[in-house]
N, C-alpha and C. Protein backbone atom coordinates (compact mmCIF):
# COMPACT_ATOMS: atom_id res chain seq x y z
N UNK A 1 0.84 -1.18 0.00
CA UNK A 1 0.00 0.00 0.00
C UNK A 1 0.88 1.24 0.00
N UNK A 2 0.58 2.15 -0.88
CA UNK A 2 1.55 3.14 -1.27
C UNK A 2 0.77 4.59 0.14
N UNK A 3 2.14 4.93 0.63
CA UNK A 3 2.05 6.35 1.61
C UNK A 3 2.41 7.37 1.04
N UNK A 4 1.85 8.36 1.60
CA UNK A 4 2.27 9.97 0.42
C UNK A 4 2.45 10.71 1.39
N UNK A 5 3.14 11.74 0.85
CA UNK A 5 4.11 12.68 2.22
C UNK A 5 3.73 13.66 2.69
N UNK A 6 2.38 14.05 1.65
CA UNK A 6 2.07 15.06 1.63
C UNK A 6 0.89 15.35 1.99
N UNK A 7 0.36 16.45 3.11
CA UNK A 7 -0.78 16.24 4.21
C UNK A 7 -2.31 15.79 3.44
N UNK A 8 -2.94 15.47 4.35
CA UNK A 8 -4.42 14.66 4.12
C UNK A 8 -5.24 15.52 4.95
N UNK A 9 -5.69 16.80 4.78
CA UNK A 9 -6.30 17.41 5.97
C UNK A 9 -7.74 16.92 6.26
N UNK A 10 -8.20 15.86 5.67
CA UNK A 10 -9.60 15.41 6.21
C UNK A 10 -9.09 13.92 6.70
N UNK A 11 -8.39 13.49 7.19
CA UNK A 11 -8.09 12.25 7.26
C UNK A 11 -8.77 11.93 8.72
N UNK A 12 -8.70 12.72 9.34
CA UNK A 12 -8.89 12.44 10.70
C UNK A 12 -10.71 12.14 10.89
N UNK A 13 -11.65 13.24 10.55
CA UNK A 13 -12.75 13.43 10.13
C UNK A 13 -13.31 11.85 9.13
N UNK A 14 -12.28 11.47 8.34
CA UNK A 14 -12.70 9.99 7.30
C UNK A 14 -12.44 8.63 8.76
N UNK A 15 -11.74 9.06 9.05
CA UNK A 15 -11.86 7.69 10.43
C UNK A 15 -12.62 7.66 11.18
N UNK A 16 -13.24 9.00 11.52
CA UNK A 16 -13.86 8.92 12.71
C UNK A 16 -15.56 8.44 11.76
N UNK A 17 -15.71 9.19 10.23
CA UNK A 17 -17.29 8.95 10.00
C UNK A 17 -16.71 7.26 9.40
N UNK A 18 -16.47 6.65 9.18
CA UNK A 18 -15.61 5.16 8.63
C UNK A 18 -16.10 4.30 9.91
N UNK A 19 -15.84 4.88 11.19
CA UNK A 19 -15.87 4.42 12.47
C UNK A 19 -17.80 3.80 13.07
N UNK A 20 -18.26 5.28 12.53
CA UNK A 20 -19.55 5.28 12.65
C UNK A 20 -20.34 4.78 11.79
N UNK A 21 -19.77 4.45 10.66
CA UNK A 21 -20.28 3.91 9.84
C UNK A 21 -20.22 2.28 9.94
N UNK A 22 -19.07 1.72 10.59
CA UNK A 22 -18.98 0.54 10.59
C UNK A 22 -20.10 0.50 12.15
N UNK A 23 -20.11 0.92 12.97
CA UNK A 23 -21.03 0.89 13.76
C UNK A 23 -22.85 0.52 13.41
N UNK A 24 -22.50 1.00 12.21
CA UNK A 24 -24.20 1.56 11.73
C UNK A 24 -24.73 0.33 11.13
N UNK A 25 -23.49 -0.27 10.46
CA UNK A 25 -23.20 -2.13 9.65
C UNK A 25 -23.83 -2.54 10.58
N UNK A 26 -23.28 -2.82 11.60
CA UNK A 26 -23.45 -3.69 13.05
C UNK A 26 -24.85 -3.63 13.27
N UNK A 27 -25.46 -2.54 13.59
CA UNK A 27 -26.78 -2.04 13.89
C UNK A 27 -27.67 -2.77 12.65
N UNK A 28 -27.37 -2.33 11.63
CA UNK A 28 -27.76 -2.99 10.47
C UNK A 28 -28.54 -4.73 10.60
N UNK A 29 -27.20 -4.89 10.74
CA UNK A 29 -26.95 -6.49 10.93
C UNK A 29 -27.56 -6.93 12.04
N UNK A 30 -27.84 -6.62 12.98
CA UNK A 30 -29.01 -6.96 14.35
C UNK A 30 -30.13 -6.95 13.87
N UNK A 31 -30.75 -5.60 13.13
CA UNK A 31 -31.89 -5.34 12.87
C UNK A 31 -32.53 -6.91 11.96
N UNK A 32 -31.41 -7.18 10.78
CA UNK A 32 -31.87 -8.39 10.38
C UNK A 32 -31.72 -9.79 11.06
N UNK A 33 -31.16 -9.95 12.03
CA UNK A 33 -31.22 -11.07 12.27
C UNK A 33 -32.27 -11.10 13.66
N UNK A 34 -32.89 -9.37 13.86
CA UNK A 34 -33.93 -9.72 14.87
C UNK A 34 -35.11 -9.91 13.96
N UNK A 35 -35.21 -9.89 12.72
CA UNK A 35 -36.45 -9.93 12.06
C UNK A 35 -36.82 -8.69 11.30
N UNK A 36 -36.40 -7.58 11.54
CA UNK A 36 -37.03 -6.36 11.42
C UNK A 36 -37.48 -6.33 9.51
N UNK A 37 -38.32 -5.33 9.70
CA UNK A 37 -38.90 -5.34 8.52
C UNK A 37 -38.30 -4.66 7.31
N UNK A 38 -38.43 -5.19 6.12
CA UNK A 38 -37.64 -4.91 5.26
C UNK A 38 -37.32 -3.32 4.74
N UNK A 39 -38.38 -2.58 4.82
CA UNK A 39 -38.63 -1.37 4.21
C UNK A 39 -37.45 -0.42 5.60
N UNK A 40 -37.59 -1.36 6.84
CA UNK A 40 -36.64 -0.48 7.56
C UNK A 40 -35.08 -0.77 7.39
N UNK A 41 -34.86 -1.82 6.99
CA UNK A 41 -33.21 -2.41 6.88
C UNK A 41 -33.24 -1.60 5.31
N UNK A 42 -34.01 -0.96 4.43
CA UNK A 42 -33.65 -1.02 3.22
C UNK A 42 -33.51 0.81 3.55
N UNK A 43 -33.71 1.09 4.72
CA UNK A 43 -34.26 2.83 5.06
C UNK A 43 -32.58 2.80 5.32
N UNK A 44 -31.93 1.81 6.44
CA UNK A 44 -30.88 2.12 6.84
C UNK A 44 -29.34 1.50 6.20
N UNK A 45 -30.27 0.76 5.55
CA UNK A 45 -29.30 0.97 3.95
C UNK A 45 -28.77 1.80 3.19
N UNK A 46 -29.90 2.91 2.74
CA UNK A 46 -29.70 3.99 2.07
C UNK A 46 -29.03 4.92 3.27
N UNK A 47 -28.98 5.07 4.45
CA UNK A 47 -28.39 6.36 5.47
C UNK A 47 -26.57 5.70 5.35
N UNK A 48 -26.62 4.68 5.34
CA UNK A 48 -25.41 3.86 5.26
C UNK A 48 -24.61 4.13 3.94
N UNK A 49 -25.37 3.95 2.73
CA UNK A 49 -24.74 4.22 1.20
C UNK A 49 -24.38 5.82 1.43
N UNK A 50 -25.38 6.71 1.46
CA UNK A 50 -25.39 8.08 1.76
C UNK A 50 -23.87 8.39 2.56
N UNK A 51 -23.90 7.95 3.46
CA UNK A 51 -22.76 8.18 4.62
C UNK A 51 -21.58 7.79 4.14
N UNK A 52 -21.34 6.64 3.32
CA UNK A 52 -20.12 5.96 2.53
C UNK A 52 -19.97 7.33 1.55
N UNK A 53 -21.09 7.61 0.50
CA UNK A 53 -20.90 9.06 -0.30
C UNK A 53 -20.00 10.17 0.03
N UNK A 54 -20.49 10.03 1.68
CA UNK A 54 -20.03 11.40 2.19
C UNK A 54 -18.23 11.60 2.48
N UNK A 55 -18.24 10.24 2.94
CA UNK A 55 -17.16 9.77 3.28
C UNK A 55 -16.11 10.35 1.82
N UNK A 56 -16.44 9.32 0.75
CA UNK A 56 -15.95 9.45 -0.42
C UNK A 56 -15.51 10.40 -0.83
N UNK A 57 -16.61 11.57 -0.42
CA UNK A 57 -16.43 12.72 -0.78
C UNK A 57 -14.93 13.86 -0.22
N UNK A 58 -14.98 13.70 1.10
CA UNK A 58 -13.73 14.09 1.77
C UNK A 58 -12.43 13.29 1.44
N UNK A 59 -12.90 11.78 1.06
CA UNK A 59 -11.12 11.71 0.25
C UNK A 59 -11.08 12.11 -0.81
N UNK A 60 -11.97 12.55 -1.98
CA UNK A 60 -11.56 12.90 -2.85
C UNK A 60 -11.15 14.55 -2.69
N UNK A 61 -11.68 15.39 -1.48
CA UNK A 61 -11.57 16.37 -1.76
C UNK A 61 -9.92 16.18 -1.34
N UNK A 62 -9.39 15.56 -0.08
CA UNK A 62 -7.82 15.38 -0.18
C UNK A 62 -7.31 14.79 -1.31
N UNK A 63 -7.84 13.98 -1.72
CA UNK A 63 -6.31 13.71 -3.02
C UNK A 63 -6.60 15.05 -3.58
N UNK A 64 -7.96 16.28 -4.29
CA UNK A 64 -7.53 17.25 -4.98
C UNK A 64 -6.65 18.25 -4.07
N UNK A 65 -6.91 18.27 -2.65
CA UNK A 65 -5.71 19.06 -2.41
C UNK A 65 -4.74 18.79 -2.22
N UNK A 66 -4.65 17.74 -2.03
CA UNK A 66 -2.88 17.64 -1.78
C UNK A 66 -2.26 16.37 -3.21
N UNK A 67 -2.82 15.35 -3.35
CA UNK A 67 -2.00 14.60 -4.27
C UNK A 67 -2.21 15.66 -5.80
N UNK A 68 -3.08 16.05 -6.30
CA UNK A 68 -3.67 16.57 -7.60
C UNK A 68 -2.73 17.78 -7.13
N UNK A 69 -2.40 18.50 -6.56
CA UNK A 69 -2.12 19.88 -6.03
C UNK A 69 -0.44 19.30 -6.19
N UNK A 70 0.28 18.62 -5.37
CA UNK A 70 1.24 18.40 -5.53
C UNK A 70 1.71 17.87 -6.84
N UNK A 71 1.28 17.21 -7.43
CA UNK A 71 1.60 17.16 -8.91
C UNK A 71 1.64 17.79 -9.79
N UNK A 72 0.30 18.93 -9.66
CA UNK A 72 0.49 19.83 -10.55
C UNK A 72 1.88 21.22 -9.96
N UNK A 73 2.37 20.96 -8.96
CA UNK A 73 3.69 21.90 -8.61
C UNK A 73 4.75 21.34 -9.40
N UNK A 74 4.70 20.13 -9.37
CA UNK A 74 5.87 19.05 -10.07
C UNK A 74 5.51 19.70 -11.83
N UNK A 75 4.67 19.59 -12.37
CA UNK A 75 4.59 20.38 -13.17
C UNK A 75 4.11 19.99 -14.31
N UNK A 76 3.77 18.64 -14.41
CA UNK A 76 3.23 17.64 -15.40
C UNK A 76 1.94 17.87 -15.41
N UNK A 77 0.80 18.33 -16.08
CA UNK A 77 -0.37 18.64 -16.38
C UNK A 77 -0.70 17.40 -16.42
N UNK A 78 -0.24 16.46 -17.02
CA UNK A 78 -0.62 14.75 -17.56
C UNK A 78 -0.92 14.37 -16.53
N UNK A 79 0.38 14.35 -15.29
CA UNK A 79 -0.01 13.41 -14.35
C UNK A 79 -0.96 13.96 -13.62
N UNK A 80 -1.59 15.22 -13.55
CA UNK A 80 -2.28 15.99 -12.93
C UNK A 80 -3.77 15.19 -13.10
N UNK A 81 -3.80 15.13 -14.94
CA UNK A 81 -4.80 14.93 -15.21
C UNK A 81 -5.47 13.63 -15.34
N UNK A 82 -4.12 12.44 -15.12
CA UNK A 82 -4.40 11.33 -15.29
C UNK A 82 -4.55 10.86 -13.31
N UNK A 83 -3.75 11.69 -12.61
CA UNK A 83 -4.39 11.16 -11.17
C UNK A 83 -5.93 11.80 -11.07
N UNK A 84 -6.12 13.07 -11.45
CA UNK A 84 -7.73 13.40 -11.17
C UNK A 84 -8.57 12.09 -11.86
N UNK A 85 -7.99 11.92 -13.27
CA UNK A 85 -9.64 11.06 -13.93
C UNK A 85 -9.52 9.73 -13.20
N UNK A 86 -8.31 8.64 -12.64
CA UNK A 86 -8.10 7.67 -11.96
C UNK A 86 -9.14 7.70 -10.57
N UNK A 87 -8.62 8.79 -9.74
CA UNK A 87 -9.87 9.15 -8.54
C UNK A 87 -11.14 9.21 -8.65
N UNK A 88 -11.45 9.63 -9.72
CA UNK A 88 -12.90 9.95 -10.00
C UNK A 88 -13.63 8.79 -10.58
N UNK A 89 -12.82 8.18 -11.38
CA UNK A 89 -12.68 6.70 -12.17
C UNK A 89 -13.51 5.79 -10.75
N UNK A 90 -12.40 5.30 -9.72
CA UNK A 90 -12.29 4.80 -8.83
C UNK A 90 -14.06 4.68 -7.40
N UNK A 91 -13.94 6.58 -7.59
CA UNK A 91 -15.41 6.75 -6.88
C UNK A 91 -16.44 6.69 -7.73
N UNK A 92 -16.53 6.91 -8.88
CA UNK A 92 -17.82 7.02 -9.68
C UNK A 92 -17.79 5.96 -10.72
N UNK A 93 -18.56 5.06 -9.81
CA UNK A 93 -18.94 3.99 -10.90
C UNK A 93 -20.35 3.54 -11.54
């Protein structure tokens, strides 16, 4: 797994909603194995996808500031443009 040197200012904020989110799995996962009804596991499904979104959203906004940002100092437009469409590639499927 590749490390980068260069700061992640939402990183801290992605662990902690990552955290709550795996919490929410858990919760999830009770609800079905107590029975609960479908329209509600499918309610906290979507707060769960939503929340992964959100998540998504703050790493992508760090790789544009700092990996996309640092590359484009290095000075290569290419790699600029080939790490943005890779990220976006990656979240938007």
């Amino acid at each position: 797994m590749e490390r980068h040197d260069h700061p992640h200012n939402h990183r801290k904020q992605v662990v902690n909603r990552l955290a709550r989110i795996e919490g929410h799995i858990r919760a999830i996962k009770e609800m079905a194995k107590e029975g609960r009804d479908c329209p509600d596991l499918l309610l906290q499904l979507a707060a769960v996808r939503s929340a992964l979104d959100s998540c998504g959203k703050l790493i992508l906004k760090d790789h544009l500031e700092g990996c996309v940002i640092e590359a484009a100092k290095s000075g290569d437009e290419q790699e600029v443009l080939k790490q943005l469409a890779e990220a976006l590639d990656k979240f938007i499927r």
